[in-house]
PDB file of N, CA and C in Angstrom:
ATOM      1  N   UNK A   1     -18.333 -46.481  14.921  1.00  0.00           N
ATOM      2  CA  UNK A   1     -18.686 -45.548  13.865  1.00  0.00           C
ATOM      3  C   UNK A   1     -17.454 -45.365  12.978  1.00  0.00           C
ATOM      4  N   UNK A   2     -17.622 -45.272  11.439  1.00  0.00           N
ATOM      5  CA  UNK A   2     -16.797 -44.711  11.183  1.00  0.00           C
ATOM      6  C   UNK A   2     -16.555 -43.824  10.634  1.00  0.00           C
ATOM      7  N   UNK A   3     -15.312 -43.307  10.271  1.00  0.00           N
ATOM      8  CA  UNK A   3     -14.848 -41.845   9.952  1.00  0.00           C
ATOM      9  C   UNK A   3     -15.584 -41.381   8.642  1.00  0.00           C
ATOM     10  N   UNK A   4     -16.408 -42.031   8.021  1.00  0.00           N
ATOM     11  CA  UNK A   4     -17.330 -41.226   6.948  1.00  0.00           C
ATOM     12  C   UNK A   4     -18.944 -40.597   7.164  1.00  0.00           C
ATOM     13  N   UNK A   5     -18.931 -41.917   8.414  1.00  0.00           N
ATOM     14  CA  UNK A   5     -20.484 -41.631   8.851  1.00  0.00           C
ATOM     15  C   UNK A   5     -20.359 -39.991   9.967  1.00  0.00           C
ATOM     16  N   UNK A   6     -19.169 -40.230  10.990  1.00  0.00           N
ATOM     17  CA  UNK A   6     -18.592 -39.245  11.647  1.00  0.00           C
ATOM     18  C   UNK A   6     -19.096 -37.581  11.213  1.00  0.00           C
ATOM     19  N   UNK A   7     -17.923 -38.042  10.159  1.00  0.00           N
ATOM     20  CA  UNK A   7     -17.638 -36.495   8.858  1.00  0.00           C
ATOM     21  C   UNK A   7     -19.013 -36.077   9.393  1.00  0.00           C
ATOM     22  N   UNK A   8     -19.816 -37.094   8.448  1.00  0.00           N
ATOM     23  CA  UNK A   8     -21.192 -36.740   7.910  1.00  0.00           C
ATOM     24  C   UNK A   8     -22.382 -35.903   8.876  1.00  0.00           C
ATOM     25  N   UNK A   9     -21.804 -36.804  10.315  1.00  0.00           N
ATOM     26  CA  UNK A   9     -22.722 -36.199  10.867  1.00  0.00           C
ATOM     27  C   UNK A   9     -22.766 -34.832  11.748  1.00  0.00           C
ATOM     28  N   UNK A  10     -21.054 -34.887  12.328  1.00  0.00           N
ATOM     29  CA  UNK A  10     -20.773 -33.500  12.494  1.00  0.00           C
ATOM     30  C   UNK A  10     -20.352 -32.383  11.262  1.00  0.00           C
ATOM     31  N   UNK A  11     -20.568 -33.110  10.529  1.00  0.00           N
ATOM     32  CA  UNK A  11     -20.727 -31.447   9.367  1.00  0.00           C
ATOM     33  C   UNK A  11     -22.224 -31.236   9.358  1.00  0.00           C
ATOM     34  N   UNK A  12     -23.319 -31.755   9.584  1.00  0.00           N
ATOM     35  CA  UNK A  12     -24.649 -31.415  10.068  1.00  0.00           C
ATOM     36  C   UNK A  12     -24.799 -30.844  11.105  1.00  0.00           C
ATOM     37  N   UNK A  13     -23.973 -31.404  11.885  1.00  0.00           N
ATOM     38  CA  UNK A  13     -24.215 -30.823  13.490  1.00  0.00           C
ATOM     39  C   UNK A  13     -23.271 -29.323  13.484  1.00  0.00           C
ATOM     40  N   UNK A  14     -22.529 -29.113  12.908  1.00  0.00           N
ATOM     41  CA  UNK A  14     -21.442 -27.847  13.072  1.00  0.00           C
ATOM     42  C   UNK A  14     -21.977 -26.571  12.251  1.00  0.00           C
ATOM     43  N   UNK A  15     -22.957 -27.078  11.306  1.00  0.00           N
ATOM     44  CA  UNK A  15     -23.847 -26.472  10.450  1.00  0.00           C
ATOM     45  C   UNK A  15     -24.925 -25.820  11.149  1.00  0.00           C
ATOM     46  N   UNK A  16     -25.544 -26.530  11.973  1.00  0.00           N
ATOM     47  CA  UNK A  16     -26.564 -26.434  12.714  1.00  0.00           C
ATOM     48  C   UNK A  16     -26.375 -25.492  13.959  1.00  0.00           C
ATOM     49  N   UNK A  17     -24.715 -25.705  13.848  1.00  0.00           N
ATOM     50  CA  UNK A  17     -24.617 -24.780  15.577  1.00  0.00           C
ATOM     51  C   UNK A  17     -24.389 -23.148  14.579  1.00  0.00           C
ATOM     52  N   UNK A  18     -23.474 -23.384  14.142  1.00  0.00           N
ATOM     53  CA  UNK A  18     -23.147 -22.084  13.511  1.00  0.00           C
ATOM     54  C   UNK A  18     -24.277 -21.106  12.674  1.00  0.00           C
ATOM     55  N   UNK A  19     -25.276 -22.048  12.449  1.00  0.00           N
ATOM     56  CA  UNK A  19     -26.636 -21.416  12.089  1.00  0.00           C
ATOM     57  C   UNK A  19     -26.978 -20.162  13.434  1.00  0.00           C
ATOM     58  N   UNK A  20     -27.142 -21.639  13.909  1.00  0.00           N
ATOM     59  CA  UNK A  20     -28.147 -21.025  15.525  1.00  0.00           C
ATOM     60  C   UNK A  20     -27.368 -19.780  16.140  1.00  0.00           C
ATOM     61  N   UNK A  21     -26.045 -19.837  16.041  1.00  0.00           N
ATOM     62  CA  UNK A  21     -25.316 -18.899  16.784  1.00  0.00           C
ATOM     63  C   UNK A  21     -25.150 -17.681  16.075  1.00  0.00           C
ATOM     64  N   UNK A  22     -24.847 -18.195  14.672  1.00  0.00           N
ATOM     65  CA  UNK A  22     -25.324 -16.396  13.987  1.00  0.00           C
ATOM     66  C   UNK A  22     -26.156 -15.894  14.167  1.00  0.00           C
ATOM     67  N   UNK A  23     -27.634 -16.787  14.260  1.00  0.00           N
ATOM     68  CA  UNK A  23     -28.744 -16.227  14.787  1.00  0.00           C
ATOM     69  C   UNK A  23     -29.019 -15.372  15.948  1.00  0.00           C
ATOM     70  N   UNK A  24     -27.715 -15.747  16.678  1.00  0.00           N
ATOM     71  CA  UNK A  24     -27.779 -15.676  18.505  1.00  0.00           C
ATOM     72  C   UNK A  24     -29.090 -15.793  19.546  1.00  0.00           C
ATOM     73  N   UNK A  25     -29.301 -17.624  18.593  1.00  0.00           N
ATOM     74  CA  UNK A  25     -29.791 -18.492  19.660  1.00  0.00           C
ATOM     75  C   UNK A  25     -28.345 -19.312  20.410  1.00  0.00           C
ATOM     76  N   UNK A  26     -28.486 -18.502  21.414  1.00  0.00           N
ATOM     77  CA  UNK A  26     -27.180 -19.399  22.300  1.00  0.00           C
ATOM     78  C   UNK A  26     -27.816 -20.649  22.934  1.00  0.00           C
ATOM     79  N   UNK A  27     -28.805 -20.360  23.408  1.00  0.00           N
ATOM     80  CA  UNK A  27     -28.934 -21.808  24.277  1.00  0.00           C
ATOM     81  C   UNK A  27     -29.581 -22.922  23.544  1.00  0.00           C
ATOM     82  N   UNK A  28     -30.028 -22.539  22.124  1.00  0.00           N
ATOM     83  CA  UNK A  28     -29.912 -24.007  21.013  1.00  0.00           C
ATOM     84  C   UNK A  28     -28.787 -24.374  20.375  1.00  0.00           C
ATOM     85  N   UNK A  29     -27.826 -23.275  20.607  1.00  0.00           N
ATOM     86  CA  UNK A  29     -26.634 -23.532  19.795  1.00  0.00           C
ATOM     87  C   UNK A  29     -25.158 -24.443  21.525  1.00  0.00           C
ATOM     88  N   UNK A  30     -25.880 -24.073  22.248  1.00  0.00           N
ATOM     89  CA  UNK A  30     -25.114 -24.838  23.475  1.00  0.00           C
ATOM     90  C   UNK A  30     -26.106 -25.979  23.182  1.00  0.00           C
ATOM     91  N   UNK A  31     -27.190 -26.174  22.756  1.00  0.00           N
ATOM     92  CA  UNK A  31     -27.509 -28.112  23.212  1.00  0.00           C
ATOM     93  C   UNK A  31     -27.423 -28.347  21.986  1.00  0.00           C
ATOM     94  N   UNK A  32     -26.849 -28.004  20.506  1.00  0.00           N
ATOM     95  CA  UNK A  32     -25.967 -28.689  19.544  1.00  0.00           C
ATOM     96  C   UNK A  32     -24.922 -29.203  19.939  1.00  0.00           C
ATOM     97  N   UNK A  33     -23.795 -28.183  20.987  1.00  0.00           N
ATOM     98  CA  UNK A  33     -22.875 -28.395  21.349  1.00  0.00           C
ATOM     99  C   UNK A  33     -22.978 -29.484  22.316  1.00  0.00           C
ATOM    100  N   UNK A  34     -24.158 -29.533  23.116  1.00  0.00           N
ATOM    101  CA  UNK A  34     -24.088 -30.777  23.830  1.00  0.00           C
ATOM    102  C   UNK A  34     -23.879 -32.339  22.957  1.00  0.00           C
ATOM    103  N   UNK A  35     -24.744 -31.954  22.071  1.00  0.00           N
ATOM    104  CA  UNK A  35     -25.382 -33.119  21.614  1.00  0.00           C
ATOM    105  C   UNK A  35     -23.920 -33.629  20.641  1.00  0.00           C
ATOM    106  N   UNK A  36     -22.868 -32.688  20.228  1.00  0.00           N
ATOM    107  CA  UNK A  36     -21.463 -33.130  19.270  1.00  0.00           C
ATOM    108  C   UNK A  36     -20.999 -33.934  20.367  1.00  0.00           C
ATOM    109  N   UNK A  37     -21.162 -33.118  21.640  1.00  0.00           N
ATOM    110  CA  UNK A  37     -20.075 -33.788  22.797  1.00  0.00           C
ATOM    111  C   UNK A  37     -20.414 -35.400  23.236  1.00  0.00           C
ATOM    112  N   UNK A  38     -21.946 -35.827  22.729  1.00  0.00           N
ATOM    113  CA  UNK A  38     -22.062 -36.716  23.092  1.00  0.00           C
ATOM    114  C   UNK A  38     -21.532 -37.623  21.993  1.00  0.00           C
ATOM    115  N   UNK A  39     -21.055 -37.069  20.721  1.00  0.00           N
ATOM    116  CA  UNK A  39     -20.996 -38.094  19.166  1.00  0.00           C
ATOM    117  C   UNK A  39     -19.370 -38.382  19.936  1.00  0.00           C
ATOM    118  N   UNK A  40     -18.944 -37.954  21.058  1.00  0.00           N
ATOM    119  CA  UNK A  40     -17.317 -38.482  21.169  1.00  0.00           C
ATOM    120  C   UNK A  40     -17.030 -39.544  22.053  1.00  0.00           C
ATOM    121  N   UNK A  41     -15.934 -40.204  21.794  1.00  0.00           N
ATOM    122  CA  UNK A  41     -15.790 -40.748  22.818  1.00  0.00           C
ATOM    123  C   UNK A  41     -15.675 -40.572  24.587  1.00  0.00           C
ATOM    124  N   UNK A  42     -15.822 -41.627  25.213  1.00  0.00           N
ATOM    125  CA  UNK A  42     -16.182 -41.140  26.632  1.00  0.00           C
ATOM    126  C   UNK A  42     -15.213 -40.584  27.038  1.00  0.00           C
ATOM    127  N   UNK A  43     -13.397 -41.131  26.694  1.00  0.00           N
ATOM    128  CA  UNK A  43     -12.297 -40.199  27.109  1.00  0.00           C
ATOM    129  C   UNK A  43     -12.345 -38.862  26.811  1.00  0.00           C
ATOM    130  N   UNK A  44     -12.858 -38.144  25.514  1.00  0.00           N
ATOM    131  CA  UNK A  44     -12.847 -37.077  25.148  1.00  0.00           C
ATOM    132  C   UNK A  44     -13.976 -36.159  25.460  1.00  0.00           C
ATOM    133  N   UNK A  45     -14.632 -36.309  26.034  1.00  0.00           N
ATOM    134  CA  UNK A  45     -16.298 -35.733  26.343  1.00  0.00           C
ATOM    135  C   UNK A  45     -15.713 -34.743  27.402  1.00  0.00           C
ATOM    136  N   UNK A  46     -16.253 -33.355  27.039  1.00  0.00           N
ATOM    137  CA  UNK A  46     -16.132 -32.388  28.076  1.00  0.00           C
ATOM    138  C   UNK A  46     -17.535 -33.053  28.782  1.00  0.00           C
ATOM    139  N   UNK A  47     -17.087 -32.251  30.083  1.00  0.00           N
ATOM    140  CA  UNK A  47     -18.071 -32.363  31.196  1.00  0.00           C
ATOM    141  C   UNK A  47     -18.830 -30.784  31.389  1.00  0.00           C
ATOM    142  N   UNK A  48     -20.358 -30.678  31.480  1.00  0.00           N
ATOM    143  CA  UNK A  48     -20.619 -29.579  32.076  1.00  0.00           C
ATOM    144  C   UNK A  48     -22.339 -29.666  32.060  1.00  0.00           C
ATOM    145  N   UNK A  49     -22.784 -28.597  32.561  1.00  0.00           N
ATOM    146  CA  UNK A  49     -24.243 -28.694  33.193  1.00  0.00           C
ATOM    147  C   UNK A  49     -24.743 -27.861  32.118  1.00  0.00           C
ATOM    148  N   UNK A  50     -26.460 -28.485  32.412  1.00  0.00           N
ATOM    149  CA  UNK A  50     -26.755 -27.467  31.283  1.00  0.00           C
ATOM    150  C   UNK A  50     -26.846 -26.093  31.564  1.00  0.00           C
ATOM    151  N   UNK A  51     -27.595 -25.841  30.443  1.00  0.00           N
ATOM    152  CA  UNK A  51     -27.734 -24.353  30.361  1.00  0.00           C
ATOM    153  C   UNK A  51     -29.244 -23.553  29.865  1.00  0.00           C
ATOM    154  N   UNK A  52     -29.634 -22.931  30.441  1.00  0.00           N
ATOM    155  CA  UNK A  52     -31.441 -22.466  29.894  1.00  0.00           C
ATOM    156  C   UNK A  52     -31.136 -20.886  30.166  1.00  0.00           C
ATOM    157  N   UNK A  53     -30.343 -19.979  30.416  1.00  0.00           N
ATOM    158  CA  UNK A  53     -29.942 -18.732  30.325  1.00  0.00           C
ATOM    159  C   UNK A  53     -29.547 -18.554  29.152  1.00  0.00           C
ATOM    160  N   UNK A  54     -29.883 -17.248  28.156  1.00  0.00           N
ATOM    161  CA  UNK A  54     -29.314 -16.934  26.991  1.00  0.00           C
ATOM    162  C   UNK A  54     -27.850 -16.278  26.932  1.00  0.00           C
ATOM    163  N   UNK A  55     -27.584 -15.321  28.493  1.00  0.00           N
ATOM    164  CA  UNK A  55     -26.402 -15.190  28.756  1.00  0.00           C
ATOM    165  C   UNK A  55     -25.141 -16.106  29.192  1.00  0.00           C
ATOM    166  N   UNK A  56     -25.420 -17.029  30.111  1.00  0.00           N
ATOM    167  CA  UNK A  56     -25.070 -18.035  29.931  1.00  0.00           C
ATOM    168  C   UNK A  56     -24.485 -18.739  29.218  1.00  0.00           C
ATOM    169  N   UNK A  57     -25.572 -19.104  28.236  1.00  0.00           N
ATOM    170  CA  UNK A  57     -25.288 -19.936  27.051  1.00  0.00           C
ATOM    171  C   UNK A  57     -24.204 -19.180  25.962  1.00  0.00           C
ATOM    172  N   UNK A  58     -24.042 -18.087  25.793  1.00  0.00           N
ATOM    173  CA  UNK A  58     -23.167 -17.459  25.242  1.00  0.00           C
ATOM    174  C   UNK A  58     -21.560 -17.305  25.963  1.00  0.00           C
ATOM    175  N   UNK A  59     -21.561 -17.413  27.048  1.00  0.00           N
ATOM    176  CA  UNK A  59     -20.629 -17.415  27.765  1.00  0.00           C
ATOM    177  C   UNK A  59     -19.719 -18.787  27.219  1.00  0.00           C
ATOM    178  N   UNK A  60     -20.826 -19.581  27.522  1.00  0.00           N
ATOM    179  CA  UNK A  60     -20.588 -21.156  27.613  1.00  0.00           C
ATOM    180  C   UNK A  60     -19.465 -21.493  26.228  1.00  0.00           C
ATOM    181  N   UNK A  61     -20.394 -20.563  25.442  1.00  0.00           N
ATOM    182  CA  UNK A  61     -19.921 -21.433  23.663  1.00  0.00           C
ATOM    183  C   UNK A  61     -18.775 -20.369  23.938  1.00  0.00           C
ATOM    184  N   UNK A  62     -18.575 -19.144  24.077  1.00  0.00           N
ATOM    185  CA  UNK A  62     -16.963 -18.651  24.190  1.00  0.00           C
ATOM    186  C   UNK A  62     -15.813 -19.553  24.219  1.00  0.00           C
ATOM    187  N   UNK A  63     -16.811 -20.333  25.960  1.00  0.00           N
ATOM    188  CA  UNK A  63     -15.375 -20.882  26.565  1.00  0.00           C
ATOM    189  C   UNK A  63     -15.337 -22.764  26.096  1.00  0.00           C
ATOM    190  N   UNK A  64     -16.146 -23.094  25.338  1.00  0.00           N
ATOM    191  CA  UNK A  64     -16.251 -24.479  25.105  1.00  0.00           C
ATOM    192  C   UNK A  64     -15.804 -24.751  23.764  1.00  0.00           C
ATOM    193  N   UNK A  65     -16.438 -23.324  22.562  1.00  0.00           N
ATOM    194  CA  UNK A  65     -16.504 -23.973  21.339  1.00  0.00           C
ATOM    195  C   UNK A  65     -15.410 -24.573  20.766  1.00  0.00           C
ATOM    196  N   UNK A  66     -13.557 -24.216  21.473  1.00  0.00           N
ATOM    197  CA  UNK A  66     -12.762 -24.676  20.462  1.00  0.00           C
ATOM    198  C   UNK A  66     -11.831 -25.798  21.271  1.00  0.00           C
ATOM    199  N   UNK A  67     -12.753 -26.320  22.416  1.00  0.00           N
ATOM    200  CA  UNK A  67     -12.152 -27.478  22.672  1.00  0.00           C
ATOM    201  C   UNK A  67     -12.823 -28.316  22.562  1.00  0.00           C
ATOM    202  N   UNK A  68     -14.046 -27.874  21.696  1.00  0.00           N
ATOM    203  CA  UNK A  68     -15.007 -29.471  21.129  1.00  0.00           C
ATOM    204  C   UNK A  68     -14.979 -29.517  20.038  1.00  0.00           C
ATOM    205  N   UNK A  69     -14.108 -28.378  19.053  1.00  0.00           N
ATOM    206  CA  UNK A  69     -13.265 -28.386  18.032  1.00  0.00           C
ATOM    207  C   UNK A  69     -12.099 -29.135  18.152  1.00  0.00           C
ATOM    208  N   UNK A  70     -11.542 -29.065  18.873  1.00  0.00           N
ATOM    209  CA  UNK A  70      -9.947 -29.901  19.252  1.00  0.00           C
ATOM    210  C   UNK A  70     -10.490 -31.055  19.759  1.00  0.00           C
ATOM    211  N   UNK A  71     -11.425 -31.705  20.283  1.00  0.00           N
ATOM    212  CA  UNK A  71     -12.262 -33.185  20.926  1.00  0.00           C
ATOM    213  C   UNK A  71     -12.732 -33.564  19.430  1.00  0.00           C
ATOM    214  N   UNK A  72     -13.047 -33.036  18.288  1.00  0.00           N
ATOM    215  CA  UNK A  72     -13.920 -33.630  17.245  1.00  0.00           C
ATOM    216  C   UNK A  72     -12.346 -33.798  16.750  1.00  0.00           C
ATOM    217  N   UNK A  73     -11.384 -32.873  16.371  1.00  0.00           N
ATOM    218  CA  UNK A  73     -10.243 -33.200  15.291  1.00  0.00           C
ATOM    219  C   UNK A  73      -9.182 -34.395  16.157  1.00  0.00           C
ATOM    220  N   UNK A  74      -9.517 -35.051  17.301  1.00  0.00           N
ATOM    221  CA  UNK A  74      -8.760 -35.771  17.961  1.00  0.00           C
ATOM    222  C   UNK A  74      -9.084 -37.233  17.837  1.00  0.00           C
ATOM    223  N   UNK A  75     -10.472 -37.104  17.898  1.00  0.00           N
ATOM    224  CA  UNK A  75     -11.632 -38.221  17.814  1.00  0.00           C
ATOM    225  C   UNK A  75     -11.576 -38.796  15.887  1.00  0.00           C
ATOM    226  N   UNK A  76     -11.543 -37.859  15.446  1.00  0.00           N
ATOM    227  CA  UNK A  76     -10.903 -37.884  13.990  1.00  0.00           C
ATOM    228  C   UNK A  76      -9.973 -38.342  13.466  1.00  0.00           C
ATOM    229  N   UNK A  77      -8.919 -38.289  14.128  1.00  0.00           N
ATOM    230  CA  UNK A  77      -7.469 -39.050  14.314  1.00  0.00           C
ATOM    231  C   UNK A  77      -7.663 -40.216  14.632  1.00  0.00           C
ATOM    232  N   UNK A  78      -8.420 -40.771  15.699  1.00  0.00           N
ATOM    233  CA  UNK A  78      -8.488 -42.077  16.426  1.00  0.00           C
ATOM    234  C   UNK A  78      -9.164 -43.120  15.272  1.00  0.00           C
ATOM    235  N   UNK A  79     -10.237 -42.249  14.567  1.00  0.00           N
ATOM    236  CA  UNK A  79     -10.862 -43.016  13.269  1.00  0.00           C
ATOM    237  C   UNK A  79     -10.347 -43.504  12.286  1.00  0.00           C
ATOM    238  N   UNK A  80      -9.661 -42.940  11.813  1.00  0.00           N
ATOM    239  CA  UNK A  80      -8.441 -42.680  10.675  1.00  0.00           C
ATOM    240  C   UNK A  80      -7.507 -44.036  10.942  1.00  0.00           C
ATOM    241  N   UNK A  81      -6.908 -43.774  12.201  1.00  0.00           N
ATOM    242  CA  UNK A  81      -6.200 -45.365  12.480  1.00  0.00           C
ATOM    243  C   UNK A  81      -6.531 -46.178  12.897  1.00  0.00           C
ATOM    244  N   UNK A  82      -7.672 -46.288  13.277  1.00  0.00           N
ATOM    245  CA  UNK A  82      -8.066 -47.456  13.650  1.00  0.00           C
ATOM    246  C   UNK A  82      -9.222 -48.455  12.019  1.00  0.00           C
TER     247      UNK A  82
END
């Protein structure tokens, strides 16, 4: 993939979470978050189970959202030079 198609598609997808989560749909806004984690590479992919609790799912994006922020701006880097 490259870094334009990337952009393109996690600025849809980051759009989409931040929708859902203002909304406080957490557990559509955790399987956005799944679904970014899968646009990364396999080194960079957090690991974790799902989620179908609304409490839960809020928990989840606390403790996930800004290291799949730091996994997208890393994965970003790798594009760029290569």
């Amino acid at each position: 993939m490259i870094l334009q198609e990337f952009d393109a598609l996690i600025d849809k997808m980051m759009l989409a979470f931040e929708y859902t989560e203002n909304l406080g749909q957490y557990v559509d806004a955790t399987r956005i978050l799944f679904q970014i984690n899968e646009q990364l590479s396999d080194d960079l992919q957090l690991s974790f189970d799902e989620i179908e609790d609304s409490d839960a799912a809020k928990s989840f994006i606390l403790q996930y959202k800004s290291e799949i922020k730091s996994a997208i701006v890393e994965y970003r880097q790798r594009l760029m030079i290569s």
